[in-house]
Protein backbone atom coordinates (compact mmCIF):
# COMPACT_ATOMS: atom_id res chain seq x y z
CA UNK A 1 28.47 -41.97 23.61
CA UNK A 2 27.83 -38.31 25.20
CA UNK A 3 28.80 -36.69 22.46
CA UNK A 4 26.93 -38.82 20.00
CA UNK A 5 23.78 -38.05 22.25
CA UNK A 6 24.29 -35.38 22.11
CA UNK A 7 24.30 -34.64 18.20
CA UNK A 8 21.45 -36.93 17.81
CA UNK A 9 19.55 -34.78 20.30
CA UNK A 10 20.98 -31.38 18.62
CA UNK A 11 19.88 -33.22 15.48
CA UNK A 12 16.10 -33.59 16.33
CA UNK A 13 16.00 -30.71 17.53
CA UNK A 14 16.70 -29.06 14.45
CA UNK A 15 14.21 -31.68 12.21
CA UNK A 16 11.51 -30.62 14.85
CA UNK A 17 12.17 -26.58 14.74
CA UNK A 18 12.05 -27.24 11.07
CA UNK A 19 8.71 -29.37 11.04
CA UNK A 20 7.04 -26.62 13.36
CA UNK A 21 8.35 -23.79 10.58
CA UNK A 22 7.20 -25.06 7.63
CA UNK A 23 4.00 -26.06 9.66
CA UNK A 24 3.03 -22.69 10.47
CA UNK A 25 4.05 -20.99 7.02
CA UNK A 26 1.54 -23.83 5.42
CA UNK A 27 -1.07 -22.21 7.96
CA UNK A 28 -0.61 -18.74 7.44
CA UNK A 29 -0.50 -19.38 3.72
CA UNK A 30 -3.96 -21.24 3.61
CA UNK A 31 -5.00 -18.74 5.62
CA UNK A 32 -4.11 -15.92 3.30
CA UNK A 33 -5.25 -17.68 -0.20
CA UNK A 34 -8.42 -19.65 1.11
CA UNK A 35 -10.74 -16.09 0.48
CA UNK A 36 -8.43 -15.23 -2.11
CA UNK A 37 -9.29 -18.73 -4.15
CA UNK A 38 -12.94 -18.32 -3.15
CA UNK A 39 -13.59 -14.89 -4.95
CA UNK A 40 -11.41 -16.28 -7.41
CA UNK A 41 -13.77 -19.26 -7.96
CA UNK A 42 -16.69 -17.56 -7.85
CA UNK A 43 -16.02 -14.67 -10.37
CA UNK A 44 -15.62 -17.58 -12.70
CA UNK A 45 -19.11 -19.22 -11.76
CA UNK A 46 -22.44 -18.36 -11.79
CA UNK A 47 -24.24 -17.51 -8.96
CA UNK A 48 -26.26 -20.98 -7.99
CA UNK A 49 -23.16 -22.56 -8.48
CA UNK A 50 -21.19 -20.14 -6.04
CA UNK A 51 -23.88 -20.62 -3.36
CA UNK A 52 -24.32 -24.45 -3.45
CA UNK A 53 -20.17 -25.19 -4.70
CA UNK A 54 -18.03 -22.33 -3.27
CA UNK A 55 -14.50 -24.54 -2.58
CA UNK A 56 -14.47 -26.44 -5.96
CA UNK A 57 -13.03 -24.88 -9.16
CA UNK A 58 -15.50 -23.76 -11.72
CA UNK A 59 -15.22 -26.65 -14.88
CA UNK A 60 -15.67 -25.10 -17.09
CA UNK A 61 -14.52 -21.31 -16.16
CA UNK A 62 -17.11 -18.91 -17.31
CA UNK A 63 -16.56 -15.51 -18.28
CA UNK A 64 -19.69 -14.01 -18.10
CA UNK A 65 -19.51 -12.02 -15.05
CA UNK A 66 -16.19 -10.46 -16.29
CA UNK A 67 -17.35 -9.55 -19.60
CA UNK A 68 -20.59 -8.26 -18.09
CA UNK A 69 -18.39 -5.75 -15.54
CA UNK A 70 -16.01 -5.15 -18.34
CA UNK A 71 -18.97 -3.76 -20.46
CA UNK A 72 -20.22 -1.51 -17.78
CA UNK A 73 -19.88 2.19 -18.69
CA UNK A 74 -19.60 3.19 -14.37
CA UNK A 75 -17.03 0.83 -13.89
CA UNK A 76 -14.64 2.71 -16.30
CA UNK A 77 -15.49 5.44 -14.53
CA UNK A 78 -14.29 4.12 -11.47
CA UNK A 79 -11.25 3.20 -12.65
CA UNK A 80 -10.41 6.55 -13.83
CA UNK A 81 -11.24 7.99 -10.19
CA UNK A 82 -9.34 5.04 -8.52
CA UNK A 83 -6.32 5.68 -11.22
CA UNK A 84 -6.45 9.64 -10.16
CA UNK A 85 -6.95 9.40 -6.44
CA UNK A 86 -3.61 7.02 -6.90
CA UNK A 87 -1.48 8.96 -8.65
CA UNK A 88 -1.93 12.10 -7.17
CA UNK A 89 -1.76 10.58 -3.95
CA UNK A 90 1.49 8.90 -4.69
CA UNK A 91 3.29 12.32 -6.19
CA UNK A 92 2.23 13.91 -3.17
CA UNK A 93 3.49 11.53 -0.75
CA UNK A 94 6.62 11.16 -2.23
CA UNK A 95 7.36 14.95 -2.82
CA UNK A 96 6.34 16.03 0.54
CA UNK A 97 8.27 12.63 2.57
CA UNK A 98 11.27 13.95 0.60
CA UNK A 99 11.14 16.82 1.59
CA UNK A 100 10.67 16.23 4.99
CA UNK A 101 13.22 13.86 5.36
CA UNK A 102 15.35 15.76 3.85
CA UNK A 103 14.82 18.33 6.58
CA UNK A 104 15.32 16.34 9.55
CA UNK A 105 18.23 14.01 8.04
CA UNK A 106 20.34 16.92 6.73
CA UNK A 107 19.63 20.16 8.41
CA UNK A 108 20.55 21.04 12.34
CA UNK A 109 18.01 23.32 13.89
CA UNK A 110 16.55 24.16 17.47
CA UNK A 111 14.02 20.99 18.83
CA UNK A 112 14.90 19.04 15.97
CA UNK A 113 14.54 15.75 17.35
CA UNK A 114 11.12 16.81 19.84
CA UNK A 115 9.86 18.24 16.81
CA UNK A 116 10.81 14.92 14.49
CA UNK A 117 8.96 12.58 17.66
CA UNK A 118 6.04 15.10 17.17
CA UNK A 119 6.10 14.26 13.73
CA UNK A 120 6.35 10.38 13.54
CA UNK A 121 3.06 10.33 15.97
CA UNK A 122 1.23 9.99 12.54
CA UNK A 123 2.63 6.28 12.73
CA UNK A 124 -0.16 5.48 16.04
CA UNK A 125 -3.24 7.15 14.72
CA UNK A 126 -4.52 5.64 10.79
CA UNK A 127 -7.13 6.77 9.81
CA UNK A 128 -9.77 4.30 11.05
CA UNK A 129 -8.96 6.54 14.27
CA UNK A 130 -9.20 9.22 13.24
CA UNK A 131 -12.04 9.36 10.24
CA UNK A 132 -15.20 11.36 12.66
CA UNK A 133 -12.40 14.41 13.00
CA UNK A 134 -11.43 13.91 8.89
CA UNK A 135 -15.02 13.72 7.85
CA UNK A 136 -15.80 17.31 9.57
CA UNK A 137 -12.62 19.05 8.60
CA UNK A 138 -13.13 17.53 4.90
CA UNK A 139 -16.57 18.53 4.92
CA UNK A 140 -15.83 22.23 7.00
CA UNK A 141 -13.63 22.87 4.15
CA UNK A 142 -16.05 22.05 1.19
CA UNK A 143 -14.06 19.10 -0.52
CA UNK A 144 -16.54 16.59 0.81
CA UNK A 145 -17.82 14.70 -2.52
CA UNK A 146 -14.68 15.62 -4.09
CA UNK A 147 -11.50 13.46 -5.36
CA UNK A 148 -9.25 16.49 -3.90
CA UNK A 149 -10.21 15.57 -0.10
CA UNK A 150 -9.47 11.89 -0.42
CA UNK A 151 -6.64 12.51 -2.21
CA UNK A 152 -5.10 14.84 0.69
CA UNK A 153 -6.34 13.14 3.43
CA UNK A 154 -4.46 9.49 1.62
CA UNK A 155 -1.53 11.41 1.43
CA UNK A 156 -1.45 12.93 4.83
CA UNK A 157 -1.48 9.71 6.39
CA UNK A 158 1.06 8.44 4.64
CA UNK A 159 3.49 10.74 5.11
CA UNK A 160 5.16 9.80 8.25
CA UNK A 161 5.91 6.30 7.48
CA UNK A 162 7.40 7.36 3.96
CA UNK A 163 9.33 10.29 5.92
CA UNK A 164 11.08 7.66 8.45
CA UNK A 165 11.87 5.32 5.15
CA UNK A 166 13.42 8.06 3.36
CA UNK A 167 14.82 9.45 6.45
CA UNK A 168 16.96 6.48 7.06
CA UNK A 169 18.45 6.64 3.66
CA UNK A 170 19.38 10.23 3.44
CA UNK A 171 21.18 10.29 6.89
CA UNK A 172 23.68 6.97 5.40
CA UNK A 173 24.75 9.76 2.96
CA UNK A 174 28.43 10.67 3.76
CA UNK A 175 28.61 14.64 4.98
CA UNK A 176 31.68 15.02 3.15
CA UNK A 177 29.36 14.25 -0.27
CA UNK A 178 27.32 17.37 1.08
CA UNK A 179 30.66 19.40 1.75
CA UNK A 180 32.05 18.48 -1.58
CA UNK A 181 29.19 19.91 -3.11
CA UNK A 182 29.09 22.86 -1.47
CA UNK A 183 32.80 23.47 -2.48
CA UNK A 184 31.66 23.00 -6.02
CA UNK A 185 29.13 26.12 -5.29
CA UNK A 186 26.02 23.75 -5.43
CA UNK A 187 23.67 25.21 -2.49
CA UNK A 188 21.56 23.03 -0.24
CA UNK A 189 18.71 23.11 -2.67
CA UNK A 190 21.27 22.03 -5.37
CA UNK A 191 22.62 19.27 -3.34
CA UNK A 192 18.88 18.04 -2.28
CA UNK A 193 17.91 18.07 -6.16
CA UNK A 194 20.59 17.60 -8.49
CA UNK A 195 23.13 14.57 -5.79
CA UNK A 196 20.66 13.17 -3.44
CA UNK A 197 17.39 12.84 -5.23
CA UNK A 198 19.02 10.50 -7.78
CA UNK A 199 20.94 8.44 -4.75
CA UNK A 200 17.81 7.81 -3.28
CA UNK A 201 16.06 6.27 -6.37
CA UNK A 202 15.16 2.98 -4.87
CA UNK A 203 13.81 4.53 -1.40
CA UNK A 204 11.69 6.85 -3.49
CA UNK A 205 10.54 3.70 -5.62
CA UNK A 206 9.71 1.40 -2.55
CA UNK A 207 8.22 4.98 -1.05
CA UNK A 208 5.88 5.27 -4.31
CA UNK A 209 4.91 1.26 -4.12
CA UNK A 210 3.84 1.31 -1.14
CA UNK A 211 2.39 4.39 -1.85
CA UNK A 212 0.42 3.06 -4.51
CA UNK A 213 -0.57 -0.32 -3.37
CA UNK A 214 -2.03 1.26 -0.17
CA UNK A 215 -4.17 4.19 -1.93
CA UNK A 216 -5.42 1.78 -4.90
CA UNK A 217 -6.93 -0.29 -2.12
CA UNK A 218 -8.31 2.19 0.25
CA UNK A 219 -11.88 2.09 1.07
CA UNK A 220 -12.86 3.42 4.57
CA UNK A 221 -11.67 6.69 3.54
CA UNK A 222 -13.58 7.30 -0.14
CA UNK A 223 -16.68 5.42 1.32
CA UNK A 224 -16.61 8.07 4.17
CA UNK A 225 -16.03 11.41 2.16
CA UNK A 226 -17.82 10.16 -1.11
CA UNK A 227 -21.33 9.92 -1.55
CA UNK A 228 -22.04 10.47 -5.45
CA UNK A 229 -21.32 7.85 -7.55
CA UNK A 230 -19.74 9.47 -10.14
CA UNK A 231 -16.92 9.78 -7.78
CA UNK A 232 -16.94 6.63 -6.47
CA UNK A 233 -13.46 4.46 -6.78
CA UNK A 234 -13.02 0.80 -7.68
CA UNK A 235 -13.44 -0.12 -4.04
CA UNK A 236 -16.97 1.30 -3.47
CA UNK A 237 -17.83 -0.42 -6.72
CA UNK A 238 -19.29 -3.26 -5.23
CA UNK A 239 -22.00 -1.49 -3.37
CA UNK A 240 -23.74 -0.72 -6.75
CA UNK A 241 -24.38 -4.55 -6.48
CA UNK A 242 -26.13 -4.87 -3.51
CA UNK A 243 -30.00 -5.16 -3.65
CA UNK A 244 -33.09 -5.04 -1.49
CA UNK A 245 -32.57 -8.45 -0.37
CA UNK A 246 -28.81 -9.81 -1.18
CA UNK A 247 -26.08 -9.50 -3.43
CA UNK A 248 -24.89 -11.59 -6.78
CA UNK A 249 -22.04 -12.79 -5.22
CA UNK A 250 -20.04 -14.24 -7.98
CA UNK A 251 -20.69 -10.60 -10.28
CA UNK A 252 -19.43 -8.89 -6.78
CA UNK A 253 -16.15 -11.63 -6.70
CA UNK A 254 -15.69 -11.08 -10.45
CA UNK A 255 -15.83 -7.16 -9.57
CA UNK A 256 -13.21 -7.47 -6.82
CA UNK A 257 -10.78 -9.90 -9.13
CA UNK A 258 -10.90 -6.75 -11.73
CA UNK A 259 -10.08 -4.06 -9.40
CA UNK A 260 -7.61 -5.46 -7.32
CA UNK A 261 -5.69 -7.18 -10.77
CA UNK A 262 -3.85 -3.72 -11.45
CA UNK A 263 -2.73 -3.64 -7.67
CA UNK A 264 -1.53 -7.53 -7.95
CA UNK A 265 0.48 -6.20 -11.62
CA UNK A 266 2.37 -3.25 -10.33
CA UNK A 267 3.38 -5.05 -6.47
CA UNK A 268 4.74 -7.81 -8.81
CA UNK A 269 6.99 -5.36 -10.88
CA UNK A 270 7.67 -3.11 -7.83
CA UNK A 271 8.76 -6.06 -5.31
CA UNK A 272 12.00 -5.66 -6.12
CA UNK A 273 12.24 -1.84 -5.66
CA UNK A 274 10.32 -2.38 -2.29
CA UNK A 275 13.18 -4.72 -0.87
CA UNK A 276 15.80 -2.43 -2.22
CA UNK A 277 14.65 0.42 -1.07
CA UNK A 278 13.48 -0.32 2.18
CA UNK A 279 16.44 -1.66 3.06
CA UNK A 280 19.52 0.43 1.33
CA UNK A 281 19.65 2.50 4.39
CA UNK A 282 19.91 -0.19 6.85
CA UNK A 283 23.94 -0.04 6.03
CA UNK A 284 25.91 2.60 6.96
CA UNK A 285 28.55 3.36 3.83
């Protein structure tokens, strides 16, 4: 009878750790798609019906808000900043976190590891932090109200993260790889280049995702350094909507579903890399 109790117990346990579980995953998930939905909803409905209906799904859907934005000349505009802030941001991150890694995974010099501590104390300060010091270096150095300074100061604070990623990876490499190639009369440049560059392929792709998905949706930074409109990106779009007394909220969600869509695409595609990568150094092999 004991040990029947005791399976029963062991038993209910187990139904009750799963009931709590699934409970809280439920929870966290309506709390994650409820404002998702919402803008969703009301980029498909006008704006009376978005104020007075905002939880029911627009029957029918209508377009007009999308085809309006879509036939705005500034908002291609925007989308060609947004497009070059990201992929300039993204090369640079992932050139100079290779580099970098490189450096303290592979190389054995004097306060190495003070020096790599130093250098990971870009992981406590983002740049919500640290934006009054940005904004008067940026502007100090004339690239306020230019791409260039948002485009350095995304990629500087990215760098550390991506470093310790790549880091991680390039240290599982056997030294006798490295030795071997040196034998071969490849120097270290050589070996960083031609043998571990293409090893690391799916670090560097999770590095770029991330990379991407985190500059494409950036706004403190560009509404800080940015003032003329012609430079604005996707996410400062939606303050050309706002008027002396309130918003069009279902143009502003229909504006939001647009920009964030090519963010959505390429984290679908790149989920896989991000997984790989992220975790083909946690092995040692």
């Amino acid at each position: 009878m004991s040990d029947d109790s005791a399976k029963k117990r062991t038993r209910l346990k187990e139904r009750i750790t799963g009931v709590l579980k699934y409970a809280i995953l439920t929870i966290a998930l309506i709390l994650i798609l409820t404002p998702i939905v919402i803008i969703v909803f009301g980029g498909l409905k006008t704006r009376g019906e978005f104020m007075t209906i905002p939880y029911i799904p627009p029957i029918p859907p209508r377009l007009q808000n999308i085809l309006r934005i879509l036939s705005m000349q500034d908002f291609w505009y925007m989308m060609r900043n947004s497009l070059v802030v990201t992929i300039s941001a993204t090369v640079g991150i992932v050139v100079v976190s290779s580099m970098s890694a490189f450096v303290f995974s592979r190389m054995n010099f004097k306060g190495k590891a003070v020096l790599f501590q130093f250098f990971t104390l870009g992981l406590m300060f983002p740049a919500t932090v640290a934006i009054l010091p940005i904004f008067i270096i940026v502007r100090q150095i004339g690239l306020q109200n230019n791409l260039i300074g948002v485009i350095l100061v995304l990629t500087t604070f990215q760098i550390s993260m991506s470093t310790v990623i790549l880091r991680n990876f390039f240290m599982n490499i056997p030294s006798e790889l490295q030795d071997a190639a040196c034998i071969d009369g490849c120097n270290t440049i050589g070996f960083f280049w031609r043998i571990l560059i293409p090893l690391a392929r799916p670090s560097l792709a999770a590095v770029a995702a991330l990379a991407v998905v985190n500059t494409w949706n950036d706004l403190l930074v560009a509404l800080v350094l940015i003032d003329n409109e012609k430079l604005w990106t996707l996410q400062l779009g939606t303050m050309q909507f706002q008027g002396q007394y309130g918003q069009d909220l279902s143009l502003v969600s229909a504006f939001l579903i647009l920009a964030a869509i090519p963010a959505v695409v390429f984290y679908i595609f790149a989920q896989r890399h991000i997984v790989s990568g992220l975790t083909a150094g946690s092995i040692k092999g």
